[in-house]
PDB file of N, CA and C in Angstrom:
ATOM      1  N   UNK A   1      20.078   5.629   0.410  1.00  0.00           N
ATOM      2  CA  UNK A   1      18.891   6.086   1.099  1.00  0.00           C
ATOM      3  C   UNK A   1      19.333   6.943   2.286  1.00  0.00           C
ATOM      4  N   UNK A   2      18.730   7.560   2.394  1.00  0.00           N
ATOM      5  CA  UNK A   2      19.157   8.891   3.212  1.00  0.00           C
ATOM      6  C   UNK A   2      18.020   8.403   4.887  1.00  0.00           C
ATOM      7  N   UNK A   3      18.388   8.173   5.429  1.00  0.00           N
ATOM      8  CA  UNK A   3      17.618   8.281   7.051  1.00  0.00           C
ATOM      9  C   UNK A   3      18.045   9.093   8.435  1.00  0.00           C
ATOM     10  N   UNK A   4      18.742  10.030   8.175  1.00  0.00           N
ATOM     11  CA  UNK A   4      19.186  11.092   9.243  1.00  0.00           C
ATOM     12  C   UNK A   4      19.079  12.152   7.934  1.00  0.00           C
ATOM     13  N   UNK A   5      18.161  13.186   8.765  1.00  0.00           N
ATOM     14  CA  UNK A   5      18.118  14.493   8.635  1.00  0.00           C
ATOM     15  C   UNK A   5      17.574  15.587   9.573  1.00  0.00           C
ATOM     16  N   UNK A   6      17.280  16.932   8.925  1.00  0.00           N
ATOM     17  CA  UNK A   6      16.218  17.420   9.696  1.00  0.00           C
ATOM     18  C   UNK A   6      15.605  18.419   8.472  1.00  0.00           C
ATOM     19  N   UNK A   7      14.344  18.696   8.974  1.00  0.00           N
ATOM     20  CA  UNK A   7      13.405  19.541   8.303  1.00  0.00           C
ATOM     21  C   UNK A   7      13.676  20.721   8.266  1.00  0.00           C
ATOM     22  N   UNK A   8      13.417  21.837   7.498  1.00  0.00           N
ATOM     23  CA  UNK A   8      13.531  22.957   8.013  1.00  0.00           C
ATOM     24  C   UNK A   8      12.206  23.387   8.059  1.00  0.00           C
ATOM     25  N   UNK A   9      11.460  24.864   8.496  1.00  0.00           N
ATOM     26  CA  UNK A   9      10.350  24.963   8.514  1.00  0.00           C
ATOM     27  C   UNK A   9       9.710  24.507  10.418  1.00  0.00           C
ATOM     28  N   UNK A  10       8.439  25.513   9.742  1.00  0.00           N
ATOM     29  CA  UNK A  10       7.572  24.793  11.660  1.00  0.00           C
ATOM     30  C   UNK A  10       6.333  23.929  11.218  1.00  0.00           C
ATOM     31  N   UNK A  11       6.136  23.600  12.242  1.00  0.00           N
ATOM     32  CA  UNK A  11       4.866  22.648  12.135  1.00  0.00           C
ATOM     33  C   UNK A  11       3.708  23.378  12.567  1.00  0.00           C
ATOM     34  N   UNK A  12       2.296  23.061  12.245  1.00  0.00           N
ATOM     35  CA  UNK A  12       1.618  23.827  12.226  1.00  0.00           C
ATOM     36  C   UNK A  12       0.866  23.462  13.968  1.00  0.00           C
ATOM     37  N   UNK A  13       0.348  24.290  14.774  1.00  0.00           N
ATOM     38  CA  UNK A  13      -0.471  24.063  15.471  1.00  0.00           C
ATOM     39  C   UNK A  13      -1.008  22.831  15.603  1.00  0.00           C
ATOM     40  N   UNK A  14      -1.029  21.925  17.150  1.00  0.00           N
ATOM     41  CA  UNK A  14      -2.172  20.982  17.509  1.00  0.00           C
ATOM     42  C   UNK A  14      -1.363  19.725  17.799  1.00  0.00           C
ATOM     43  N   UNK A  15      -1.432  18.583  17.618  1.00  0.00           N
ATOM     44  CA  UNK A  15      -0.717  17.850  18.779  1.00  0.00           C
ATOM     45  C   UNK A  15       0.595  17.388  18.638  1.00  0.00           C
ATOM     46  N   UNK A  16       1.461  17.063  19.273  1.00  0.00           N
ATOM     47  CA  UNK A  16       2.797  17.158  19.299  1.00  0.00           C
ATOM     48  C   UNK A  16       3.143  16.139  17.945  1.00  0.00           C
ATOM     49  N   UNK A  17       4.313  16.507  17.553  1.00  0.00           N
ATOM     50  CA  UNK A  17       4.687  15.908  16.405  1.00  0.00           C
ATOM     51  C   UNK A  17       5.386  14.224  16.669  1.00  0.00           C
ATOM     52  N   UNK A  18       5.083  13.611  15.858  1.00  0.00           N
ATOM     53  CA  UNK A  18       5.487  11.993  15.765  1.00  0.00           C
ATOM     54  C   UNK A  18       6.630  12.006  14.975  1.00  0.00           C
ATOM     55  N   UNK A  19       7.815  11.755  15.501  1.00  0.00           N
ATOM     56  CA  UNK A  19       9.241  11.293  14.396  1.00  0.00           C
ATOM     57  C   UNK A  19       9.434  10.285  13.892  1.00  0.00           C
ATOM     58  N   UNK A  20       9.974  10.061  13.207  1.00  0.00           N
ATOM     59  CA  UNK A  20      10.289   9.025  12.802  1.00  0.00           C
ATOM     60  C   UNK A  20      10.887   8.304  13.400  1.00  0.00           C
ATOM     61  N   UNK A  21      12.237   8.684  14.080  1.00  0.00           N
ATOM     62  CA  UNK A  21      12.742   7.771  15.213  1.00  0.00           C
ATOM     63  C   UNK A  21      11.857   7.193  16.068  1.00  0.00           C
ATOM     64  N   UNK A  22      11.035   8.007  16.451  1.00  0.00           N
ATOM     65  CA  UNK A  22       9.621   7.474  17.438  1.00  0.00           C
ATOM     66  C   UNK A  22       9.135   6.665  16.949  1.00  0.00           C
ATOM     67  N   UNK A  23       8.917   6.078  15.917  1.00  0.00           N
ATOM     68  CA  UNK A  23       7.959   5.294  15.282  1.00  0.00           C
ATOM     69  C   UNK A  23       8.925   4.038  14.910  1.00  0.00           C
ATOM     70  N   UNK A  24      10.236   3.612  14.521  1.00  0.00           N
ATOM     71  CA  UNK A  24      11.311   2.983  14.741  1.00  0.00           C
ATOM     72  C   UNK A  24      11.457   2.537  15.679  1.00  0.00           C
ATOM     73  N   UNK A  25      11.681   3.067  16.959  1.00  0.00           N
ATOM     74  CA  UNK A  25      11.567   2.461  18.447  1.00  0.00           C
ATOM     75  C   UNK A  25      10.234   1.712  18.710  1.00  0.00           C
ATOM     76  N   UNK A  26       9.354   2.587  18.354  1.00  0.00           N
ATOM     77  CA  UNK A  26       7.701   1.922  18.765  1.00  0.00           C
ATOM     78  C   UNK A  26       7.568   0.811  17.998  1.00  0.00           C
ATOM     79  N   UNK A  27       7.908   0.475  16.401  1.00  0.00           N
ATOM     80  CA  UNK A  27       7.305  -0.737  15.895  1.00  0.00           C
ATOM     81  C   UNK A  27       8.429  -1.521  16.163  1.00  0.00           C
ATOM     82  N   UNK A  28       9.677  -1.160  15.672  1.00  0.00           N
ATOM     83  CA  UNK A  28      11.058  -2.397  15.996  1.00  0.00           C
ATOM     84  C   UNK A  28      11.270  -2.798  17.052  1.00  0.00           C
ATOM     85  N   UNK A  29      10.820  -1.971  18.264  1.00  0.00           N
ATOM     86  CA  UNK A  29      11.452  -2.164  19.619  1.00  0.00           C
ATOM     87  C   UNK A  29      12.807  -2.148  19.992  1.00  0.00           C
ATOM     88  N   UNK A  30      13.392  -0.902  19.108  1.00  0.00           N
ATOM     89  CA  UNK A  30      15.059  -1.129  18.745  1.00  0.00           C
ATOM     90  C   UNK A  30      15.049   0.775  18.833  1.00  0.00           C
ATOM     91  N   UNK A  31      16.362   1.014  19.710  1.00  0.00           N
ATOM     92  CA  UNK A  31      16.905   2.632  19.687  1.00  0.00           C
ATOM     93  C   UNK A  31      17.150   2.776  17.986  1.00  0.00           C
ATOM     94  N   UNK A  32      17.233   3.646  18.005  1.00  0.00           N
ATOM     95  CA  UNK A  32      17.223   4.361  16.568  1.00  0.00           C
ATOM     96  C   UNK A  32      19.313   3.879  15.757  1.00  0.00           C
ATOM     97  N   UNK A  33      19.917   3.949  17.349  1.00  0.00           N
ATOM     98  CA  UNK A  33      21.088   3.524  16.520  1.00  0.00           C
ATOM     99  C   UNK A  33      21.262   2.211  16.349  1.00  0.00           C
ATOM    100  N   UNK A  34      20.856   1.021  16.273  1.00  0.00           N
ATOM    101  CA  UNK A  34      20.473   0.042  16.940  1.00  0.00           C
ATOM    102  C   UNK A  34      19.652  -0.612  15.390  1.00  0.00           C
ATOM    103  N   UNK A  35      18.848  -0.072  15.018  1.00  0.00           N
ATOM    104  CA  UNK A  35      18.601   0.279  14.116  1.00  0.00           C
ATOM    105  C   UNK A  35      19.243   0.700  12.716  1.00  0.00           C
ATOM    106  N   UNK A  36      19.739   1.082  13.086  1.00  0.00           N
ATOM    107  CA  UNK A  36      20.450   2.134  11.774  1.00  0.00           C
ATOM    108  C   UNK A  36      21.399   0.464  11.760  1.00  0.00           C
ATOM    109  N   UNK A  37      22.367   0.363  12.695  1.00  0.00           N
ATOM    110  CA  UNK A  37      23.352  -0.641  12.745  1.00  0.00           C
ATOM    111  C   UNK A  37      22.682  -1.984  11.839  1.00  0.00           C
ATOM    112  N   UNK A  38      21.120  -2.563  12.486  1.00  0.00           N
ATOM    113  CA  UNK A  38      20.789  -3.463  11.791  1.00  0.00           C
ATOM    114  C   UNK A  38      20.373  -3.226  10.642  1.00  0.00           C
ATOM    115  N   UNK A  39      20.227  -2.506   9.872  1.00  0.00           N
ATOM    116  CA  UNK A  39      19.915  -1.917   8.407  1.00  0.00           C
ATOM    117  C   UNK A  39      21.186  -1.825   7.725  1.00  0.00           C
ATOM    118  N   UNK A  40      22.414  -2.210   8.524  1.00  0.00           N
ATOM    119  CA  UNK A  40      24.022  -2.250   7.551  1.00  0.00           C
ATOM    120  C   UNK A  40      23.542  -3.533   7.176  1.00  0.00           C
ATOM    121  N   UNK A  41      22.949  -4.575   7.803  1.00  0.00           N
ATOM    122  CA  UNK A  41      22.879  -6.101   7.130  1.00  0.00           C
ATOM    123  C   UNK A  41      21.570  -6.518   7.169  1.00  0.00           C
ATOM    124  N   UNK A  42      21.684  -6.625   5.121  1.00  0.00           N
ATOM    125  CA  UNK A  42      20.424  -6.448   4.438  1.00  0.00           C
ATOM    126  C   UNK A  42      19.323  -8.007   5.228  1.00  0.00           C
ATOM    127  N   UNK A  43      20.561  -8.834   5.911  1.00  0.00           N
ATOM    128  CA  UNK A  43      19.712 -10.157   5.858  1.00  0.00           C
ATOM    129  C   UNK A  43      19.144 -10.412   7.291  1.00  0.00           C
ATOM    130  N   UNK A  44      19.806  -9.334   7.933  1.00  0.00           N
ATOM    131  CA  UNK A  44      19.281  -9.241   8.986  1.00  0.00           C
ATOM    132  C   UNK A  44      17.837  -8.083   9.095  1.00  0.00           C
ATOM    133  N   UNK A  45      18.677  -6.810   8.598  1.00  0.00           N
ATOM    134  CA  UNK A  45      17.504  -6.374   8.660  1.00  0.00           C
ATOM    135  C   UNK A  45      16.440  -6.487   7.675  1.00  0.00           C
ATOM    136  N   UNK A  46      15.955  -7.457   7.106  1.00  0.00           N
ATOM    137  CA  UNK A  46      14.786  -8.165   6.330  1.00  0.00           C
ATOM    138  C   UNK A  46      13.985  -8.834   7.660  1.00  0.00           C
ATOM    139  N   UNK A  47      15.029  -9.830   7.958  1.00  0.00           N
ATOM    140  CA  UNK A  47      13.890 -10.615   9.273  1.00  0.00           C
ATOM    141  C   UNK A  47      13.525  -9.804  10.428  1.00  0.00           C
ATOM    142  N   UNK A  48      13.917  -8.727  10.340  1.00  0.00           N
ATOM    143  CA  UNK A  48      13.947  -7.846  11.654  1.00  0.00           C
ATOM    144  C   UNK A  48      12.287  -6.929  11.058  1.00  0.00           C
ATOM    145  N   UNK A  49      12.076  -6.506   9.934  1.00  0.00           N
ATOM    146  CA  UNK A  49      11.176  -6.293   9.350  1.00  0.00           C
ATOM    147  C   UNK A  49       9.809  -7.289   9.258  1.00  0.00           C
ATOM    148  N   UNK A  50      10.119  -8.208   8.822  1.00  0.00           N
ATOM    149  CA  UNK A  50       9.433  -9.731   8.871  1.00  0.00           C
ATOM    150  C   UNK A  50       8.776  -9.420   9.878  1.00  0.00           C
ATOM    151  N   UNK A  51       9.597  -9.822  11.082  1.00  0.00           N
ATOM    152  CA  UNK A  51       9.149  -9.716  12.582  1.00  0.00           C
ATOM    153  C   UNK A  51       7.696  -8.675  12.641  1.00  0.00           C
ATOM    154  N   UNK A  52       8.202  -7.552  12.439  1.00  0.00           N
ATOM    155  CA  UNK A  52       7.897  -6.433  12.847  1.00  0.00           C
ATOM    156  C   UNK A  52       6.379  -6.405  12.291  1.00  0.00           C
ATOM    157  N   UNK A  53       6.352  -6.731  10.871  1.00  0.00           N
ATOM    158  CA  UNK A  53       5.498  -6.793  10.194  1.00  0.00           C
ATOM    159  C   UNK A  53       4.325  -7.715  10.400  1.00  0.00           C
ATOM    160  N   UNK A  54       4.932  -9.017  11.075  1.00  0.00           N
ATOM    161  CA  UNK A  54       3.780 -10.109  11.744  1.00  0.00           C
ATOM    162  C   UNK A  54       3.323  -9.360  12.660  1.00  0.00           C
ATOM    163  N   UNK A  55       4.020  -8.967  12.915  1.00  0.00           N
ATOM    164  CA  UNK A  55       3.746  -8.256  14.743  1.00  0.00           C
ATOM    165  C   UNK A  55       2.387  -7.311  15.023  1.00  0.00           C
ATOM    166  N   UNK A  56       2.597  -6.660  13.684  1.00  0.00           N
ATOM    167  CA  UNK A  56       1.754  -5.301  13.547  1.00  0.00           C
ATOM    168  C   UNK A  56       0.657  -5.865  12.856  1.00  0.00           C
ATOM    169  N   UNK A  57       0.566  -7.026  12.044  1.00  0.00           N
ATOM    170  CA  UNK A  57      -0.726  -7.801  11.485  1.00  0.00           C
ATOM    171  C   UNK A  57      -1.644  -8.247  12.292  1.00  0.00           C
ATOM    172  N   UNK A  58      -0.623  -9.268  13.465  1.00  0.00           N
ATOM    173  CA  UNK A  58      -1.457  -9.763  14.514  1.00  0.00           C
ATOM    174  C   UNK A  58      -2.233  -8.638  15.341  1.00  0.00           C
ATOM    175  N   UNK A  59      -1.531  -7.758  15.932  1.00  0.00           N
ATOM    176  CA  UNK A  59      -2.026  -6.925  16.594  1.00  0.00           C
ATOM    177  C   UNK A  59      -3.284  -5.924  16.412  1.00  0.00           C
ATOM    178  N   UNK A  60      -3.387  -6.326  14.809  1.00  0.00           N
ATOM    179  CA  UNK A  60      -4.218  -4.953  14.141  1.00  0.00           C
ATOM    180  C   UNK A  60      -5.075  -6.202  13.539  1.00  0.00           C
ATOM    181  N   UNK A  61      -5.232  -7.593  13.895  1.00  0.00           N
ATOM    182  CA  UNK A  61      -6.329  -8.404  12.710  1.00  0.00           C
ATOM    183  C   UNK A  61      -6.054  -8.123  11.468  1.00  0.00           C
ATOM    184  N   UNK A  62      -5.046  -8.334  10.775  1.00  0.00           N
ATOM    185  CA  UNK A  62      -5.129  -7.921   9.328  1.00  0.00           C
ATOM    186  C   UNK A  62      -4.550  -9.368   8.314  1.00  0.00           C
ATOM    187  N   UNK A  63      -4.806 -10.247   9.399  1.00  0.00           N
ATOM    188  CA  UNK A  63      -4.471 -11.397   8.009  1.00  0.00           C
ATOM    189  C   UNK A  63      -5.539 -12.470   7.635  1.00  0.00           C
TER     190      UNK A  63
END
């Protein structure tokens, strides 16, 4: 699985663009390398997901 790249191309007009790293930091609460590191270990990064995933249920009423 590929998770470092970049796009080529522009984005179109209107509000600033959301990355993906941005969105990694915002739901994991983890820097992007930090990240990457816990995604070398599948058993970690499962519960690290888990987490993340209660997290975003509670917060949003979705269970």
């Amino acid at each position: 699985m590929v998770v470092v790249g970049k796009i080529e191309g522009k984005r179109s007009r209107g509000r600033s663009p959301t990355r993906w790293s941005d969105q990694v930091q915002t739901i994991l609460g983890l820097n992007i390398t930090t990240a990457l590191r816990q995604a070398e270990d599948r058993t970690a990064w499962r519960q690290l997901v888990d987490t993340a995933v209660e997290a975003y249920q509670d917060k949003h009423d979705l269970r």
